[in-house]
C-alpha atoms as a PDB file:
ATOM      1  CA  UNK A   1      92.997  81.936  99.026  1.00  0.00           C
ATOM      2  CA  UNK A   2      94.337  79.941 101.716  1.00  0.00           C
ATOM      3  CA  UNK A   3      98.030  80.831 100.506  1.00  0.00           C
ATOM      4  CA  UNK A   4      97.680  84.347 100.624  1.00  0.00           C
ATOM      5  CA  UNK A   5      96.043  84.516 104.281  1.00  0.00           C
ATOM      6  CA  UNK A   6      99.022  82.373 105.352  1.00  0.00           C
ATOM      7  CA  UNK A   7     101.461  85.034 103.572  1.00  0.00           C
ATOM      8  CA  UNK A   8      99.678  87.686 105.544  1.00  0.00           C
ATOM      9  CA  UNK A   9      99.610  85.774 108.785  1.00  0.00           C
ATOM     10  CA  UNK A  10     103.645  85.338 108.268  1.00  0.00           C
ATOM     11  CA  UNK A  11     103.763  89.244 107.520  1.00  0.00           C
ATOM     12  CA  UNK A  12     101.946  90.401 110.303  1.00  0.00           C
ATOM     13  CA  UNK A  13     104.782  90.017 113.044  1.00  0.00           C
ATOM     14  CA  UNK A  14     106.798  91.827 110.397  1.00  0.00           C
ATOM     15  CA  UNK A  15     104.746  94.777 110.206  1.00  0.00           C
ATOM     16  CA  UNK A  16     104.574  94.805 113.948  1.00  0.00           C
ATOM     17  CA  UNK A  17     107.912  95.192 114.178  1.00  0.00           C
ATOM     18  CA  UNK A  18     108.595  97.319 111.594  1.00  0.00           C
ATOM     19  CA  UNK A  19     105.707  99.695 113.572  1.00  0.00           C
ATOM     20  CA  UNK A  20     107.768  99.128 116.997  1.00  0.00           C
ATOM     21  CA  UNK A  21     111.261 100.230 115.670  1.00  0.00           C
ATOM     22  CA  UNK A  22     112.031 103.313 116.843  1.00  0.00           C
ATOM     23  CA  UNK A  23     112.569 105.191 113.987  1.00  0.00           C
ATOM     24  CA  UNK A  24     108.383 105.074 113.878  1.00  0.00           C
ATOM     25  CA  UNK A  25     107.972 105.475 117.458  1.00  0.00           C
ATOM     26  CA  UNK A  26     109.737 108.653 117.146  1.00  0.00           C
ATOM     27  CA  UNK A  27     107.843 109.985 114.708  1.00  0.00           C
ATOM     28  CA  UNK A  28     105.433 110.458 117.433  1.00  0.00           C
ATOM     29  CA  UNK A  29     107.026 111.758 120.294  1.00  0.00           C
ATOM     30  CA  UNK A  30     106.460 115.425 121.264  1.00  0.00           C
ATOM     31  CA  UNK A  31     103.888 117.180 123.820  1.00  0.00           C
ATOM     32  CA  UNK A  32     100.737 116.675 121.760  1.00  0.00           C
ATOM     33  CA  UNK A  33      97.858 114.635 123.990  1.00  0.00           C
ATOM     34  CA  UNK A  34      94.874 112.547 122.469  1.00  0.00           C
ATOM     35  CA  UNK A  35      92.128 112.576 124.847  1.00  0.00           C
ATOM     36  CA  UNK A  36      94.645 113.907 127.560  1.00  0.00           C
ATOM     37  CA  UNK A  37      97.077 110.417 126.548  1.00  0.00           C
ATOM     38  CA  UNK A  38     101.042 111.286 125.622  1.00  0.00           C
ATOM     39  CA  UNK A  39     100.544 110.630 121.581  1.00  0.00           C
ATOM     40  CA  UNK A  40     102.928 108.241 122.147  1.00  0.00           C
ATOM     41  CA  UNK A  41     101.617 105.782 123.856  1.00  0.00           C
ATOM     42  CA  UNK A  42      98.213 106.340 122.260  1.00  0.00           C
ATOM     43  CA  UNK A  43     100.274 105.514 119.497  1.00  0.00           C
ATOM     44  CA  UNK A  44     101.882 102.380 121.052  1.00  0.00           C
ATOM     45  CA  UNK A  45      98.298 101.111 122.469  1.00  0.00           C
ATOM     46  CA  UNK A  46      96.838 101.382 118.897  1.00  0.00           C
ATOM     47  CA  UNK A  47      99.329  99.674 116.870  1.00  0.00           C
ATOM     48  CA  UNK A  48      99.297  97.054 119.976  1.00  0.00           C
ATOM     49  CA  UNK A  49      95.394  96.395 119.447  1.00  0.00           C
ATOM     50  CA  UNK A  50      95.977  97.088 115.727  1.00  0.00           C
ATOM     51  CA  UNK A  51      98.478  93.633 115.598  1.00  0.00           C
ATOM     52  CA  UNK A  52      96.060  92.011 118.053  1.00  0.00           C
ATOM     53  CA  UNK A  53      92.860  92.491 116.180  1.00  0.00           C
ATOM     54  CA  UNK A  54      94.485  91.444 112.901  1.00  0.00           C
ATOM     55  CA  UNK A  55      95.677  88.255 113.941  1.00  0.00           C
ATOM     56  CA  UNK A  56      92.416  87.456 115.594  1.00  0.00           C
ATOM     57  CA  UNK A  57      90.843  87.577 112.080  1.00  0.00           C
ATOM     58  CA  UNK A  58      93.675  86.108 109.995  1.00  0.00           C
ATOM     59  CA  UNK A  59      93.049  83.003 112.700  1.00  0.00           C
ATOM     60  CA  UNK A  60      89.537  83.380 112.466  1.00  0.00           C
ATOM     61  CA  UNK A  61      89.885  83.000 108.641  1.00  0.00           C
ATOM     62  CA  UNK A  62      92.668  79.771 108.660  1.00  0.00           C
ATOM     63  CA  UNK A  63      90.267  78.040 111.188  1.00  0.00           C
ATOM     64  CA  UNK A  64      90.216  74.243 109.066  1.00  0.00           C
ATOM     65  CA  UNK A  65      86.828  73.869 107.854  1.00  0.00           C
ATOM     66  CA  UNK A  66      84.882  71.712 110.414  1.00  0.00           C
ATOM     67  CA  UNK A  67      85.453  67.752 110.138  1.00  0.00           C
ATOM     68  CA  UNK A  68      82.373  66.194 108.689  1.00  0.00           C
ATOM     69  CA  UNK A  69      80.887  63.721 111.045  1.00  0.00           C
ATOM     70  CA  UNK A  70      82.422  60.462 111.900  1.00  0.00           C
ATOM     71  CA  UNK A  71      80.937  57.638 113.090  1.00  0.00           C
ATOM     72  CA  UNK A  72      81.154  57.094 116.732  1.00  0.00           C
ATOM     73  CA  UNK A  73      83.258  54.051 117.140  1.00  0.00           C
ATOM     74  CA  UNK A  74      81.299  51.141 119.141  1.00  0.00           C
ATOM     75  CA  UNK A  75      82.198  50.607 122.731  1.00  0.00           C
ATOM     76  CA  UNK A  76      84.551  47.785 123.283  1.00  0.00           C
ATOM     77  CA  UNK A  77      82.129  44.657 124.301  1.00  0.00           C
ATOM     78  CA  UNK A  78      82.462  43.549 128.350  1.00  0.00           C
ATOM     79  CA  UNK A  79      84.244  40.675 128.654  1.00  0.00           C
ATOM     80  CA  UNK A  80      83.056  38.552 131.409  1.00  0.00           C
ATOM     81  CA  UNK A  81      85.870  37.494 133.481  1.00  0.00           C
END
C-alpha cells in the first residue's frame, strides 16, 4: 500500500509537468471565457490547485503512523554542589 502511494507521490511532479508543457497549454488557448476568466488561465489555476490538492492527500496518506507512547525519561537528579 505504502509502495504504491510513494510511486504516486514520485509521479505527481511528473504529471504536473507533463500538464504545464506547452503543447497542453495550447490546447487551450483561444477567446473562450469561463465565468468571464481567459480559458487559459482557468486552465492554469485548475491544474495548479489540481497538483496542490493531490499532494496534500498523498502526504496526508504517508503521514508515519503515530509513535506509541514512550516513557517520559526521569529528570536528571540535583546535585548539590
Amino acid at each position: 500500500m505504502f509502495a504504491r502511494l510513494r510511486d504516486a507521490a514520485a509521479l505527481l511532479p511528473a504529471i504536473g509537468v507533463f500538464l504545464l508543457m506547452p503543447p497542453a497549454i495550447n490546447l487551450f488557448t483561444g477567446t473562450r471565457l469561463v465565468a468571464g476568466v481567459p480559458l487559459i488561465v482557468a486552465y492554469l489555476f485548475g491544474v495548479w490547485l489540481a497538483l496542490i490538492a493531490c499532494a496534500a492527500l498523498l502526504a496526508r496518506r504517508l503521514e508515519p503512523p503515530p509513535a506509541a507512547a514512550e516513557p517520559a525519561e526521569a529528570p536528571a537528579p540535583d546535585l548539590p554542589g
